[in-house]
PDB file of N, CA and C in Angstrom:
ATOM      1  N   UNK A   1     -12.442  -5.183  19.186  1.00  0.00           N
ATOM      2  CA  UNK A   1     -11.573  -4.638  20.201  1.00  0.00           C
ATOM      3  C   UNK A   1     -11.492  -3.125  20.001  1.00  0.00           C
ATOM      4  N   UNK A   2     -11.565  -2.092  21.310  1.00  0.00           N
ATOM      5  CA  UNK A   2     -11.467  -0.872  20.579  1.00  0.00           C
ATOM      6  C   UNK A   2     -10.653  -0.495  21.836  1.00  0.00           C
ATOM      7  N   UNK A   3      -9.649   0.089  21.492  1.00  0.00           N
ATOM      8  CA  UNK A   3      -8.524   1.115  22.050  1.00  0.00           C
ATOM      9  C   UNK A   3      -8.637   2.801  21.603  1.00  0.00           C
ATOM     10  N   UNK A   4      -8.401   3.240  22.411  1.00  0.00           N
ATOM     11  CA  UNK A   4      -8.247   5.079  22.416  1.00  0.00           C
ATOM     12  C   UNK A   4      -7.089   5.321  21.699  1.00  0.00           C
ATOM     13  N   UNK A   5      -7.082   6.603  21.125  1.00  0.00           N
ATOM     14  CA  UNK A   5      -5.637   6.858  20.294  1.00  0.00           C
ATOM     15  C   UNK A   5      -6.792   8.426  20.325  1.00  0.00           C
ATOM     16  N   UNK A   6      -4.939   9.192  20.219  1.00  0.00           N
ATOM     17  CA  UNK A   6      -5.226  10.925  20.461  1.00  0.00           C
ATOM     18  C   UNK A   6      -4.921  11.091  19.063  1.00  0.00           C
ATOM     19  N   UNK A   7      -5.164  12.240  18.191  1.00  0.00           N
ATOM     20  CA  UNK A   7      -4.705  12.882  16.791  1.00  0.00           C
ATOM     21  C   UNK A   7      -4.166  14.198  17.706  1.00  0.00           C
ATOM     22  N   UNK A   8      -3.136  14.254  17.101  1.00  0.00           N
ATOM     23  CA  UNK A   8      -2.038  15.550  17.254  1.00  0.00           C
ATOM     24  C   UNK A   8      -2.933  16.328  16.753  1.00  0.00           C
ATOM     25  N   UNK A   9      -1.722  17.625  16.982  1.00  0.00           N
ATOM     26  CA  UNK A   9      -1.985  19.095  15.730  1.00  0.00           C
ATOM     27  C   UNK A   9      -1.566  18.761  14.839  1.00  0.00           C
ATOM     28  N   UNK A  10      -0.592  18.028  14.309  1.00  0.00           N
ATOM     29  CA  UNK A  10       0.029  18.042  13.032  1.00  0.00           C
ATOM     30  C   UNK A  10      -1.199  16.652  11.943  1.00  0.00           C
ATOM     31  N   UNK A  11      -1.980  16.045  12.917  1.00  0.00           N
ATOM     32  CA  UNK A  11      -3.071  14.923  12.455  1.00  0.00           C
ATOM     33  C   UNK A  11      -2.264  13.803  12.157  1.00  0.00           C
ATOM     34  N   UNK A  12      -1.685  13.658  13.051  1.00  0.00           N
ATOM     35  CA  UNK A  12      -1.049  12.101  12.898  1.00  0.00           C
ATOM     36  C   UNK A  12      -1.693  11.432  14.056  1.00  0.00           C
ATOM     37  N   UNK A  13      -1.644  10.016  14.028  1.00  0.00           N
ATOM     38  CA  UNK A  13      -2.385   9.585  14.464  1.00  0.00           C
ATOM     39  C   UNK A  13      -1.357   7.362  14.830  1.00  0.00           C
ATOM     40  N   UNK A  14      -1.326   7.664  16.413  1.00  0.00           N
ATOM     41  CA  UNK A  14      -0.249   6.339  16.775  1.00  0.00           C
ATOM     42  C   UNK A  14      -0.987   5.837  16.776  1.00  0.00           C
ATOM     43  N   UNK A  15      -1.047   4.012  16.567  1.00  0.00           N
ATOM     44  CA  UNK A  15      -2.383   3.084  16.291  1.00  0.00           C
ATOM     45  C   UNK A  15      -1.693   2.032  17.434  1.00  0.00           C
ATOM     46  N   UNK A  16      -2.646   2.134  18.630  1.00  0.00           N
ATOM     47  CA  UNK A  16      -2.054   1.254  19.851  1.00  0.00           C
ATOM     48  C   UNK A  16      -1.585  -0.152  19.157  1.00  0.00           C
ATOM     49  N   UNK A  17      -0.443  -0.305  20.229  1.00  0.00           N
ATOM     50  CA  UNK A  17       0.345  -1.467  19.607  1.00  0.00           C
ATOM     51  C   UNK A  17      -0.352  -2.830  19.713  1.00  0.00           C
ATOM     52  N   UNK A  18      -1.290  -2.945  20.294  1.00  0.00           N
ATOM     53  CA  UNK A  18      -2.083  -4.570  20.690  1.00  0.00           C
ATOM     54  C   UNK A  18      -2.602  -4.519  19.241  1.00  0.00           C
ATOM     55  N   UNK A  19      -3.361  -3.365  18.562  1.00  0.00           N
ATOM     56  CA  UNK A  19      -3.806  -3.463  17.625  1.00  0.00           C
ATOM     57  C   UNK A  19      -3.390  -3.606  16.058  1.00  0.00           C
ATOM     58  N   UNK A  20      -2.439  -3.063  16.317  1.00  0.00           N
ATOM     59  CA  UNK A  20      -1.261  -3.004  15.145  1.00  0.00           C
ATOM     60  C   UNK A  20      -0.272  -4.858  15.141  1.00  0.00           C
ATOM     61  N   UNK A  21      -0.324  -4.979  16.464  1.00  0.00           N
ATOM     62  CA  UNK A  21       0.185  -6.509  16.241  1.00  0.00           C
ATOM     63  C   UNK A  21      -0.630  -7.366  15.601  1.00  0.00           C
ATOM     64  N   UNK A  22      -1.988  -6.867  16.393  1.00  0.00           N
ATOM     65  CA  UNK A  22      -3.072  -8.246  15.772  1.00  0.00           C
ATOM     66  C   UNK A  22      -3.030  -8.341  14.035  1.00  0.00           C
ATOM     67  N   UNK A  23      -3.192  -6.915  13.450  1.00  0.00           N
ATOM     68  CA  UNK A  23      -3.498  -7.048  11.863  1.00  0.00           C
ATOM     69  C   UNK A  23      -2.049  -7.066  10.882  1.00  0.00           C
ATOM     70  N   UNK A  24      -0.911  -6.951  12.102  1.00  0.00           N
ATOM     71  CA  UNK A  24       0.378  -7.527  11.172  1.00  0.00           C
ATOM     72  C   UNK A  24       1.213  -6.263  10.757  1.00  0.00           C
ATOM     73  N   UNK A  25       0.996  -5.184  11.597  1.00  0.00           N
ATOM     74  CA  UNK A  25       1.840  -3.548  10.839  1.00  0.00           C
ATOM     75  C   UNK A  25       3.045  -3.268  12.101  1.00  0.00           C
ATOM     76  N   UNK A  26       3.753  -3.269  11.367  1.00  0.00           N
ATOM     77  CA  UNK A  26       5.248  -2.476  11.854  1.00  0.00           C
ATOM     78  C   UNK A  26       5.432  -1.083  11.009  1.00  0.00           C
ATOM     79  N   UNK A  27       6.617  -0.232  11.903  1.00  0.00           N
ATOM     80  CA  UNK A  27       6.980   0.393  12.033  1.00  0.00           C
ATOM     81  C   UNK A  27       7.503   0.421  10.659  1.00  0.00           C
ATOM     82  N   UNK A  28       7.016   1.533   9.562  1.00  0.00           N
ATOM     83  CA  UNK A  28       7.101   1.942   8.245  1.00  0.00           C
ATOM     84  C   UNK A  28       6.455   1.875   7.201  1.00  0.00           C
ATOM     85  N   UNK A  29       5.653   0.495   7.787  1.00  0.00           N
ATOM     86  CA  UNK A  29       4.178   0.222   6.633  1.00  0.00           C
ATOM     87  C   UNK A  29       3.737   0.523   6.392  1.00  0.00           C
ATOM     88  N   UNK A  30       2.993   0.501   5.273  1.00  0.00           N
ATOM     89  CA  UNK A  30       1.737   1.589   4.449  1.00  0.00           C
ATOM     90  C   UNK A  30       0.320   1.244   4.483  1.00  0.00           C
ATOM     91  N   UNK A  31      -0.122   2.011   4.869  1.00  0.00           N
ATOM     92  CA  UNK A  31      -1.798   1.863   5.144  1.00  0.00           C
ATOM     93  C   UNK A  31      -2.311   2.338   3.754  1.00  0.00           C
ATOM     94  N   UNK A  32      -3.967   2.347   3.819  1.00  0.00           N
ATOM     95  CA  UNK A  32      -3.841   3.354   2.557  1.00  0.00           C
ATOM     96  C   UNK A  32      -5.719   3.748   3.714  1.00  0.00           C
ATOM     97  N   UNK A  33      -5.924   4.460   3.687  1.00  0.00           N
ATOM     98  CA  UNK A  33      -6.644   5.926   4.780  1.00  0.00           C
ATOM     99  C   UNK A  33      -7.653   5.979   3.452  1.00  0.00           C
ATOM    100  N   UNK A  34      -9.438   5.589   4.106  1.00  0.00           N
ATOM    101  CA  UNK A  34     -10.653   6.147   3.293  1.00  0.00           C
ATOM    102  C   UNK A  34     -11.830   6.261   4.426  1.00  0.00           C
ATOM    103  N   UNK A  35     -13.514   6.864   3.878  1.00  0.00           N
ATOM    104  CA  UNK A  35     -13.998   7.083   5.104  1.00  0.00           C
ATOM    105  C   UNK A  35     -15.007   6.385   4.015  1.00  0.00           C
ATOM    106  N   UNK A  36     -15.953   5.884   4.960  1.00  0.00           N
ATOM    107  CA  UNK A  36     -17.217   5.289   4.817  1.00  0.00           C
ATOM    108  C   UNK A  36     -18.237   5.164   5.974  1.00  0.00           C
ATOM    109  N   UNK A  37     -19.466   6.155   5.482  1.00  0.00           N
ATOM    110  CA  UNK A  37     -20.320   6.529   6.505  1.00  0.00           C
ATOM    111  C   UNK A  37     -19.842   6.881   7.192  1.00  0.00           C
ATOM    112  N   UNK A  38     -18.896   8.174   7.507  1.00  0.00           N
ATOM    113  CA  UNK A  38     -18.270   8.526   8.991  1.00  0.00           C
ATOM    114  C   UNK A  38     -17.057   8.131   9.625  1.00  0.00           C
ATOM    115  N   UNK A  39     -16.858   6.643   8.967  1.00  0.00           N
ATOM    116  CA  UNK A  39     -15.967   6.080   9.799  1.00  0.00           C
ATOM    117  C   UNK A  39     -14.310   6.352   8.884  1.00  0.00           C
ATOM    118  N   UNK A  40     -13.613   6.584   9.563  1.00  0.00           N
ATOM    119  CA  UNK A  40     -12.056   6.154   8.897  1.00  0.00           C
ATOM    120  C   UNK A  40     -11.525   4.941   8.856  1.00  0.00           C
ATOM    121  N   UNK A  41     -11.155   4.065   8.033  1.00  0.00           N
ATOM    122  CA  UNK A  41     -10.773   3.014   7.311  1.00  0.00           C
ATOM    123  C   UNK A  41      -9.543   3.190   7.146  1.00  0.00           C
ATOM    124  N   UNK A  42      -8.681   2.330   7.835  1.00  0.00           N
ATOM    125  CA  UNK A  42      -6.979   1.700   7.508  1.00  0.00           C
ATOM    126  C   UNK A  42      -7.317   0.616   7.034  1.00  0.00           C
ATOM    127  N   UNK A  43      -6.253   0.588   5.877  1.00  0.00           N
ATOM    128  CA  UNK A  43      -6.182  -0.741   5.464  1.00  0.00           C
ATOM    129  C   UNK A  43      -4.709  -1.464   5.160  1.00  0.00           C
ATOM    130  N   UNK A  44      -4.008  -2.330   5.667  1.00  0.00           N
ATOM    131  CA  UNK A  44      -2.402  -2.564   5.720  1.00  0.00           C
ATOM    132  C   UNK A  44      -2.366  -2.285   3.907  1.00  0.00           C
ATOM    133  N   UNK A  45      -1.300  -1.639   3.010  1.00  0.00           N
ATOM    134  CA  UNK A  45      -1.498  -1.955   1.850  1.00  0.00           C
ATOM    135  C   UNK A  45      -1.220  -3.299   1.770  1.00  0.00           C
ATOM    136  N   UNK A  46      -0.484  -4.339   1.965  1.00  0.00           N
ATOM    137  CA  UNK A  46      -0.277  -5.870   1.865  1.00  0.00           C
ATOM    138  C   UNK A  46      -0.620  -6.424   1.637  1.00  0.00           C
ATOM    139  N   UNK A  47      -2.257  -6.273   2.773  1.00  0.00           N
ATOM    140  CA  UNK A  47      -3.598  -6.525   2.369  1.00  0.00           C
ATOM    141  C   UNK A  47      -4.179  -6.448   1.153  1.00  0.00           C
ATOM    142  N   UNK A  48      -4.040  -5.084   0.667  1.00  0.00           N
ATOM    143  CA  UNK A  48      -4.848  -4.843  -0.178  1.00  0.00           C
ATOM    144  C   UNK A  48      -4.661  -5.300  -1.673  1.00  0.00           C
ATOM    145  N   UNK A  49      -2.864  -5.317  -1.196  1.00  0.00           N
ATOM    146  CA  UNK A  49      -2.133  -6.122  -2.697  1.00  0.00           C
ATOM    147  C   UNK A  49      -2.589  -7.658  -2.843  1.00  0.00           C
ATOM    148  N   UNK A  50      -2.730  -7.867  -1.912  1.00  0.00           N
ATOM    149  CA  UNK A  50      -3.395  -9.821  -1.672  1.00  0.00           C
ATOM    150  C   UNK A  50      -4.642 -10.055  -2.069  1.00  0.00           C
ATOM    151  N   UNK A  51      -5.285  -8.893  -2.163  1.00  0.00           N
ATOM    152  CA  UNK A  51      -6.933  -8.687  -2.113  1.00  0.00           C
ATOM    153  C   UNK A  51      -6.790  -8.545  -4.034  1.00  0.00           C
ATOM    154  N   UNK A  52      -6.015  -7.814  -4.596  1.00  0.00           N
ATOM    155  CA  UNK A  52      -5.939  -7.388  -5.795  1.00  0.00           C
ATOM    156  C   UNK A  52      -5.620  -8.354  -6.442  1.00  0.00           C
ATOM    157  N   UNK A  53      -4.817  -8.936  -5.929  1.00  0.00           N
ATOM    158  CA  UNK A  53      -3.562 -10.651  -6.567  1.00  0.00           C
ATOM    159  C   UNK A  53      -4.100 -11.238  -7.775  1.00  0.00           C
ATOM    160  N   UNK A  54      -4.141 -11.087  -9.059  1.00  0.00           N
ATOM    161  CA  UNK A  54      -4.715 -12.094  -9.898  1.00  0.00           C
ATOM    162  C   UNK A  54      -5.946 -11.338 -10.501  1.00  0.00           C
ATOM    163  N   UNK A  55      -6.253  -9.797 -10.096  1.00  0.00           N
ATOM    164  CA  UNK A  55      -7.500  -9.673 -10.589  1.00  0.00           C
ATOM    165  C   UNK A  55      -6.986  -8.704 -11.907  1.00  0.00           C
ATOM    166  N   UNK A  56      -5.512  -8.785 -12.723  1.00  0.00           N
ATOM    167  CA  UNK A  56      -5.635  -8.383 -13.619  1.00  0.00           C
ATOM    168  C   UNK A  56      -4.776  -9.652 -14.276  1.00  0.00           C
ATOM    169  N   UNK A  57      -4.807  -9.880 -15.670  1.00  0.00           N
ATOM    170  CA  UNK A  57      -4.054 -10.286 -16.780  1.00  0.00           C
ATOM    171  C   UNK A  57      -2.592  -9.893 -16.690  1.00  0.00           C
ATOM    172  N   UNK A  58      -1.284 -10.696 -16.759  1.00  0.00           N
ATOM    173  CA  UNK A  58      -0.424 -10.397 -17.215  1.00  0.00           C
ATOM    174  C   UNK A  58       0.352 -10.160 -18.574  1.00  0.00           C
ATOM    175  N   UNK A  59       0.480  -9.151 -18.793  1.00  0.00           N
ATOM    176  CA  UNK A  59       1.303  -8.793 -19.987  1.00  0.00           C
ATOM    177  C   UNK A  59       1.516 -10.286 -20.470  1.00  0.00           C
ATOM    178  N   UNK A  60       1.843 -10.320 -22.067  1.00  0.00           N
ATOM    179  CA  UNK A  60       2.999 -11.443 -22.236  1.00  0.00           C
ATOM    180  C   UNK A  60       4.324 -10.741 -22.016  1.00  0.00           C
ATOM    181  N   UNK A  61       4.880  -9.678 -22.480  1.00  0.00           N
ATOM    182  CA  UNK A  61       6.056  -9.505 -22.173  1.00  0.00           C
ATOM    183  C   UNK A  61       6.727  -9.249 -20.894  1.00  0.00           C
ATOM    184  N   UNK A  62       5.748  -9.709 -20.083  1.00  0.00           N
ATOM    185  CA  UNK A  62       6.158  -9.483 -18.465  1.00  0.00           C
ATOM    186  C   UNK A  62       6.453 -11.108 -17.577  1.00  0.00           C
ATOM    187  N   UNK A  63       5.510 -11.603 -18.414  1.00  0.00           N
ATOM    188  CA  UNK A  63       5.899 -13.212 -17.676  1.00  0.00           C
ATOM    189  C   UNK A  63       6.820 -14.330 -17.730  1.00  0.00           C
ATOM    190  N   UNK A  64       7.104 -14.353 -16.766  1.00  0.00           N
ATOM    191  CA  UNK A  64       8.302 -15.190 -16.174  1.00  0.00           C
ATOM    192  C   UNK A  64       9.493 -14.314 -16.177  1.00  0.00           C
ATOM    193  N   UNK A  65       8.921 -12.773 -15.959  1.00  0.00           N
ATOM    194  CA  UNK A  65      10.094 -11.773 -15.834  1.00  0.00           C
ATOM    195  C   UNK A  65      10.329 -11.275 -14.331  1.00  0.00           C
ATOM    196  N   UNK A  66      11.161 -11.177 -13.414  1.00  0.00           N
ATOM    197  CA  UNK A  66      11.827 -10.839 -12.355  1.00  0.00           C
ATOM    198  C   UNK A  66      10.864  -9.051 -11.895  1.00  0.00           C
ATOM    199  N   UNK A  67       9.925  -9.264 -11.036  1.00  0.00           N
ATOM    200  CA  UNK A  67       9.173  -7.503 -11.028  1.00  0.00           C
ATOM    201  C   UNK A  67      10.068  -6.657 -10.867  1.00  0.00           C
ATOM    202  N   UNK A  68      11.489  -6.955  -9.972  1.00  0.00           N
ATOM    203  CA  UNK A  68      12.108  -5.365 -10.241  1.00  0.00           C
ATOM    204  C   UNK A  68      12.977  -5.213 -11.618  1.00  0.00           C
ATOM    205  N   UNK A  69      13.519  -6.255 -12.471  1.00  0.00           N
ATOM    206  CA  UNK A  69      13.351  -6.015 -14.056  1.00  0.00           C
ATOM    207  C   UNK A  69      12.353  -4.966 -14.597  1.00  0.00           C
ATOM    208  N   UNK A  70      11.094  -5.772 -14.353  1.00  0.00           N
ATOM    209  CA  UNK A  70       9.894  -4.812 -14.856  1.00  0.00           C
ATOM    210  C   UNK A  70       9.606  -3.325 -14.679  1.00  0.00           C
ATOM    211  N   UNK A  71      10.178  -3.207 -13.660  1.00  0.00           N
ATOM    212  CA  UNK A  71      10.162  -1.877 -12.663  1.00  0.00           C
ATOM    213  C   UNK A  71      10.944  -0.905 -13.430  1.00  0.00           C
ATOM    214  N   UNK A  72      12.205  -1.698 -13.394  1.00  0.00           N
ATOM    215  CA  UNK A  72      13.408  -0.824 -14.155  1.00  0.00           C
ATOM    216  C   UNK A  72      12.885  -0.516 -15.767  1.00  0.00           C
ATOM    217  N   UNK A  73      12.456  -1.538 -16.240  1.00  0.00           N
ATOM    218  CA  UNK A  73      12.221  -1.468 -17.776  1.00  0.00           C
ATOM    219  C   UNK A  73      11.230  -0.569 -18.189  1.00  0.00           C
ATOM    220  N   UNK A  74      10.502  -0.394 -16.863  1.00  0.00           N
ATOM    221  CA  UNK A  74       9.254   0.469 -17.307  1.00  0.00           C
ATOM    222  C   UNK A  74       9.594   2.035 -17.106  1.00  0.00           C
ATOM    223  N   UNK A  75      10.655   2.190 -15.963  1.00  0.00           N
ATOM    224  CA  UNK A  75      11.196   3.465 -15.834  1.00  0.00           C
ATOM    225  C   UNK A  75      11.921   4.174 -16.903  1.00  0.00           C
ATOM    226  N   UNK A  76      12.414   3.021 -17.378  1.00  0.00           N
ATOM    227  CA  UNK A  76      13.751   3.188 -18.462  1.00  0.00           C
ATOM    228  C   UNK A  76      12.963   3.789 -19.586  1.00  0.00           C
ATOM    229  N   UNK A  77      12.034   2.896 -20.155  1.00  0.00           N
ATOM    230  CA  UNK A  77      11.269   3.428 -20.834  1.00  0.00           C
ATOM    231  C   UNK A  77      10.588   4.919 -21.152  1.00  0.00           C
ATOM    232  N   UNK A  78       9.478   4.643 -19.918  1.00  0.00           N
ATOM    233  CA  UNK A  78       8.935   6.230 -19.687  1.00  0.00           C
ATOM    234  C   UNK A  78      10.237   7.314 -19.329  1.00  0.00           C
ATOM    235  N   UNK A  79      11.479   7.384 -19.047  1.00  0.00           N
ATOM    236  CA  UNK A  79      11.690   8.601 -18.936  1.00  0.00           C
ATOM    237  C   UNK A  79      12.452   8.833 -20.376  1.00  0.00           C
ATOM    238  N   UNK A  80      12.627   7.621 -20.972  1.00  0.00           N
ATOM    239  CA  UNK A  80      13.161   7.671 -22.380  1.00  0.00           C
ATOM    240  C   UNK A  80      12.454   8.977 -23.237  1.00  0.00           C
ATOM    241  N   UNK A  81      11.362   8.090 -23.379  1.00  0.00           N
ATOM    242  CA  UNK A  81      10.093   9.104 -24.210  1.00  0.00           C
ATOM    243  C   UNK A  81       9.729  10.429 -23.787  1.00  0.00           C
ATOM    244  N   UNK A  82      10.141  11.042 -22.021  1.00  0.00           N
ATOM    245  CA  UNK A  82      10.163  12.332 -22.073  1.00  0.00           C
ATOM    246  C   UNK A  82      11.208  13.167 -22.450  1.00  0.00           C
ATOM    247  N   UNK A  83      12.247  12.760 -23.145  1.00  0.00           N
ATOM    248  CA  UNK A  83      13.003  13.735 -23.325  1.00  0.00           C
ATOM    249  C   UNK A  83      12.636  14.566 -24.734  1.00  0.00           C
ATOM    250  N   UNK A  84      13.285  15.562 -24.490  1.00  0.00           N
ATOM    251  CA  UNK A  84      12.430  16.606 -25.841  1.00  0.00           C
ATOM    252  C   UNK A  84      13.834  16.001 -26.902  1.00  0.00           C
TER     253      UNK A  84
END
């Protein structure tokens, strides 16, 4: 399916809505933007997290732990160790 879309001056760029329904993106979602042979490449990140799912090892000290736990613990951490 191919639809027209204009790029501003500022290079933003609206992604017609027939098309944006079909692959599942609303209003705030994150793409992540690459080129190959010429072409520009969106990709929903969602996608790409689904695509990734399982292709690393989990910690032991991470499993069967809550991710925004992890989140916090890891922040907590790293800004621990920058202080002078």
């Amino acid at each position: 399916m191919n639809q027209s879309a204009t790029i501003t001056s500022k290079m933003q760029l609206t992604i017609p809505m027939i098309i944006a329904r079909k692959v599942g993106l609303g209003s705030g979602d994150k793409v992540t933007v690459s080129e190959n042979h010429g072409r520009i490449i969106l990709t929903p990140i969602k996608q790409l997290l689904a695509e990734l799912a399982g292709s690393l090892s989990t910690p032991d000290k991470w499993k069967g732990k809550d991710i925004d736990v992890i989140i916090k613990d890891a922040k907590s951490s790293h800004f621990q160790n920058k202080k002078p």
